[in-house]
C-alpha atoms as a PDB file:
ATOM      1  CA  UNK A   1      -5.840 -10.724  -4.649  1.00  0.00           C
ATOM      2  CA  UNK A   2      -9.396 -11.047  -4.627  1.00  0.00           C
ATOM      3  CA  UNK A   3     -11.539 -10.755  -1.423  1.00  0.00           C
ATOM      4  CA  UNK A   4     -12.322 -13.906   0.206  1.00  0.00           C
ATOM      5  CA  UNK A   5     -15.994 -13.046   0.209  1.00  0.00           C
ATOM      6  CA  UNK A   6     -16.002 -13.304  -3.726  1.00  0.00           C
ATOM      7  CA  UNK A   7     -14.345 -16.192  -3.858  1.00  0.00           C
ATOM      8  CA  UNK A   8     -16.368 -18.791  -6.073  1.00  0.00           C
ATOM      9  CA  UNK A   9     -16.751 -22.125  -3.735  1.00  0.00           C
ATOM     10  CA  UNK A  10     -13.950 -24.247  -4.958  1.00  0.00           C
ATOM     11  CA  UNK A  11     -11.474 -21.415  -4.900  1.00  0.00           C
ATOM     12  CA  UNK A  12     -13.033 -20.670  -1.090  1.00  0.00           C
ATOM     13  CA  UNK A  13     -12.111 -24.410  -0.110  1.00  0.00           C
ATOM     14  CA  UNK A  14      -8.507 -24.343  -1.858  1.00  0.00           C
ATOM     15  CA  UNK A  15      -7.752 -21.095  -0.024  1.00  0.00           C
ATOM     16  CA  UNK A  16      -9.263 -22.655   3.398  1.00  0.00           C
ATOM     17  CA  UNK A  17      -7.147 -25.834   3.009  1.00  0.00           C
ATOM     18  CA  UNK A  18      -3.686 -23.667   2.114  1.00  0.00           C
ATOM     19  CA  UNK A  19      -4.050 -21.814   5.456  1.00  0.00           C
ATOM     20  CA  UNK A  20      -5.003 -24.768   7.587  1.00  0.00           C
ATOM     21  CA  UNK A  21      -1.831 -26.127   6.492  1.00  0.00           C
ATOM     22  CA  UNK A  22       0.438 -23.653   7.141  1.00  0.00           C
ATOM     23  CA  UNK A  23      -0.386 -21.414  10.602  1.00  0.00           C
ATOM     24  CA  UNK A  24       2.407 -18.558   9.431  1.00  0.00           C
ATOM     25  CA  UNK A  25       0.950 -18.181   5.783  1.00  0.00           C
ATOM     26  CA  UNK A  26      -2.608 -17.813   8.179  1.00  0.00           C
ATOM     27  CA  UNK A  27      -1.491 -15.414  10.587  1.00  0.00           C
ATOM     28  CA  UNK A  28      -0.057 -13.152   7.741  1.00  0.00           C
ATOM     29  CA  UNK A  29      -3.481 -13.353   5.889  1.00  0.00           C
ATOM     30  CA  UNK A  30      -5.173 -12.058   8.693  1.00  0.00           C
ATOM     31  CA  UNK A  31      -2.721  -9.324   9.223  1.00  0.00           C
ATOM     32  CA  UNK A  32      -3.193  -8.121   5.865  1.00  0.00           C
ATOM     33  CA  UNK A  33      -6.741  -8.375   5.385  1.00  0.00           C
ATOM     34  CA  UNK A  34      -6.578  -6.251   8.734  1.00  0.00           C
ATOM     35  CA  UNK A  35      -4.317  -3.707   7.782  1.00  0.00           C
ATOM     36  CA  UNK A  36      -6.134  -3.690   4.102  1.00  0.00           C
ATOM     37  CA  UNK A  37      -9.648  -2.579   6.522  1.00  0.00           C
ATOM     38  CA  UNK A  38      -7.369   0.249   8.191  1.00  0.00           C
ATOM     39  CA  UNK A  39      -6.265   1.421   4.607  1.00  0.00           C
ATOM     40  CA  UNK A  40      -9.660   1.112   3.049  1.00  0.00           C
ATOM     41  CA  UNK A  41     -11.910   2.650   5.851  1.00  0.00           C
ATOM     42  CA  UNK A  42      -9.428   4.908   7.165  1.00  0.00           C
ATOM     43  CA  UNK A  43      -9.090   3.952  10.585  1.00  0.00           C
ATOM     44  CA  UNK A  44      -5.788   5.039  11.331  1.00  0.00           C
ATOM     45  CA  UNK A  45      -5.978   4.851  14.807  1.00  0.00           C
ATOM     46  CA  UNK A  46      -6.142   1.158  15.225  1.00  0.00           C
ATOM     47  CA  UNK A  47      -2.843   0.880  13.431  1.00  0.00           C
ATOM     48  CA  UNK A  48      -1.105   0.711  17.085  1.00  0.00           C
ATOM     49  CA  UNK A  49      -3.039  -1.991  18.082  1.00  0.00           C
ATOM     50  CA  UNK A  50      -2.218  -3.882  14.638  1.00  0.00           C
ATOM     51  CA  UNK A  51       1.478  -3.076  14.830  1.00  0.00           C
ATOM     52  CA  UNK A  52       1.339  -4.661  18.580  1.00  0.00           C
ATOM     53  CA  UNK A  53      -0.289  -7.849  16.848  1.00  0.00           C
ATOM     54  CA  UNK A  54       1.943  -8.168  14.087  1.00  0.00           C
ATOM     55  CA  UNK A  55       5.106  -7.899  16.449  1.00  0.00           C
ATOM     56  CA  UNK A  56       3.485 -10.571  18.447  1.00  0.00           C
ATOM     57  CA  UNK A  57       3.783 -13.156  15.916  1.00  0.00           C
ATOM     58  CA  UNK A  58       6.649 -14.341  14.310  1.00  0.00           C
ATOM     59  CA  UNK A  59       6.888 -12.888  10.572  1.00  0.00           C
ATOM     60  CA  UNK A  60      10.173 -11.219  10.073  1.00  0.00           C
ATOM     61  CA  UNK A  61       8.757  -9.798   6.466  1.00  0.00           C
ATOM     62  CA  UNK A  62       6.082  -8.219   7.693  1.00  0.00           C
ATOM     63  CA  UNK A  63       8.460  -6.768  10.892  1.00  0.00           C
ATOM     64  CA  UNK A  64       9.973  -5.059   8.192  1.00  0.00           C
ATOM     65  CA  UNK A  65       7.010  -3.295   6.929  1.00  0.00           C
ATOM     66  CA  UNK A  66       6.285  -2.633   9.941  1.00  0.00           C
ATOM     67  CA  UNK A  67       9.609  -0.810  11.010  1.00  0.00           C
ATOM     68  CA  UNK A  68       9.223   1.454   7.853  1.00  0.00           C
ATOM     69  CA  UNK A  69       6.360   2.281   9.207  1.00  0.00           C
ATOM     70  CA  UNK A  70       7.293   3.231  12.673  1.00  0.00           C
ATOM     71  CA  UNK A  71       9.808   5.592  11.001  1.00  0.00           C
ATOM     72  CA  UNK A  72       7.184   8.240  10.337  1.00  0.00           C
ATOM     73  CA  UNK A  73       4.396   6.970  11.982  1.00  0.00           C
ATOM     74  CA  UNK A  74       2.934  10.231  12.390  1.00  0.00           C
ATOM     75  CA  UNK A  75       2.837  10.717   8.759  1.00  0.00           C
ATOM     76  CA  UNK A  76       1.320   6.980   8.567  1.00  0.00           C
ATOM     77  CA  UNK A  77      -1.317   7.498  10.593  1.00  0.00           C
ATOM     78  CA  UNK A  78      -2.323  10.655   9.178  1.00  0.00           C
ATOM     79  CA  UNK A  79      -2.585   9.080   5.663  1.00  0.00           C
ATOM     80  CA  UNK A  80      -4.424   6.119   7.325  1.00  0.00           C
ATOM     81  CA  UNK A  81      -6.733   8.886   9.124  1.00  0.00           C
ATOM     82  CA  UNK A  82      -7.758  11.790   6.973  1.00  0.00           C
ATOM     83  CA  UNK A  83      -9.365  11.820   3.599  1.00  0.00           C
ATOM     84  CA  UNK A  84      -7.379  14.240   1.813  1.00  0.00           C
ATOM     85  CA  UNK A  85      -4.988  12.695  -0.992  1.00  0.00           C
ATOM     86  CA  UNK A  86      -2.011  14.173  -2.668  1.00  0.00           C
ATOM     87  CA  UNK A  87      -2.643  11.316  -5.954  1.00  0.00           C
ATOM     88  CA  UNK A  88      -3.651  14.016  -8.457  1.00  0.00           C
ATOM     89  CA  UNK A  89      -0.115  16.164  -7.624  1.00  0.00           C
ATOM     90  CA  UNK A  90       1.960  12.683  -7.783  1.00  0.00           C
ATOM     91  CA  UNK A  91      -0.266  11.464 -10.723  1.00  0.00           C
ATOM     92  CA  UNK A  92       0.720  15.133 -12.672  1.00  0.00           C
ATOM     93  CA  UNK A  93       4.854  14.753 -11.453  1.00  0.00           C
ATOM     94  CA  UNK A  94       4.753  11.122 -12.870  1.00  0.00           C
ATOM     95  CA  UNK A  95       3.070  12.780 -16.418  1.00  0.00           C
ATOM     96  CA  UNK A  96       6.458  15.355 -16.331  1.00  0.00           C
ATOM     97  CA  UNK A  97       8.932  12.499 -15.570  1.00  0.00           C
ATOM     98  CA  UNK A  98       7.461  10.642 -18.383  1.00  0.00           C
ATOM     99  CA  UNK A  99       7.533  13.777 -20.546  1.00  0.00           C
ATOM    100  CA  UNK A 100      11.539  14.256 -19.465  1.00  0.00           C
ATOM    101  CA  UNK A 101      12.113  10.715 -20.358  1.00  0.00           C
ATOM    102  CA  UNK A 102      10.298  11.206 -23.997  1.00  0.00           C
ATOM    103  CA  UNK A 103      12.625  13.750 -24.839  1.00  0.00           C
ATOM    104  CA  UNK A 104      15.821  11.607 -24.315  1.00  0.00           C
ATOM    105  CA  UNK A 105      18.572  13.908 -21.550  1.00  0.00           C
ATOM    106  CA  UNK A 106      17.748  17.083 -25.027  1.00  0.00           C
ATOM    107  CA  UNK A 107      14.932  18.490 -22.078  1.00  0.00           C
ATOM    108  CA  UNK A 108      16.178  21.902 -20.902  1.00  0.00           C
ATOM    109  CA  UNK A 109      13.808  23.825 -18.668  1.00  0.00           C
ATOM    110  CA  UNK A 110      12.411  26.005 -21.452  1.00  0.00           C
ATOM    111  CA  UNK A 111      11.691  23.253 -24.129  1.00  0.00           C
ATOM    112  CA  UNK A 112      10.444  21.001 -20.757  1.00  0.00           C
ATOM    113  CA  UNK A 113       8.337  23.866 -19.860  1.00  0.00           C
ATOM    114  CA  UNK A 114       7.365  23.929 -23.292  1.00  0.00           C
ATOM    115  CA  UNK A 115       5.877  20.620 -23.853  1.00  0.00           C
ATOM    116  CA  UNK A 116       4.210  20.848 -20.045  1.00  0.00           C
ATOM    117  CA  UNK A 117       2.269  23.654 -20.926  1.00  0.00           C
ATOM    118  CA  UNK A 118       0.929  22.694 -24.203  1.00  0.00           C
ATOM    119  CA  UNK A 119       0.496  18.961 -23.259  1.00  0.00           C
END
């Protein structure tokens, strides 16, 4: 899970020699580390031209992330594109779930609302 780049030398060598070895564990290495560059620098437009590499090679795994992708891949690319995040309205309905959970199926909307609002 760490980048390659801070890789101490002896772990930089293992990894090298794993993916001269096997050419499929290589080509799905680079197609990650790509589509890791479109998530991180939000370049959402390039993810055509990765999805056209990745169906080039054979990796039926990563075919299937791919064809959840091309489900909504409006809604993909937009989250690959623009900067805005909905993680602090999922991060708050995760906090209620948990909340619901705490309080064992005994949570009716007013006790639930309860605990929300003074939490």
């Amino acid at each position: 899970m760490t980048h390659p780049d801070t890789l101490p030398e002896g772990e930089w060598l293992k990894l090298k020699s794993v993916l001269a070895s096997c050419p499929e564990l290589d080509a799905l290495t680079g197609h990650v580390r790509a589509f890791g560059k479109i998530l991180t620098q939000l370049q959402g437009d390039q993810l055509p031209q990765w999805i056209k590499a990745v169906r080039a090679d054979d990796l039926p795994s990563l075919h299937t992330f791919v064809n959840g992708l091309e489900r909504d891949l409006a809604a993909v690319t937009a989250g690959l594109t623009l900067p805005w995040s909905s993680g602090v309205v999922e991060g708050h309905v995760n906090r209620i779930k948990m909340i619901k959970r705490q309080m064992y199926g005994r949570a009716g909307f007013g006790l639930l609302r309860k605990r929300v609002l003074l939490a």
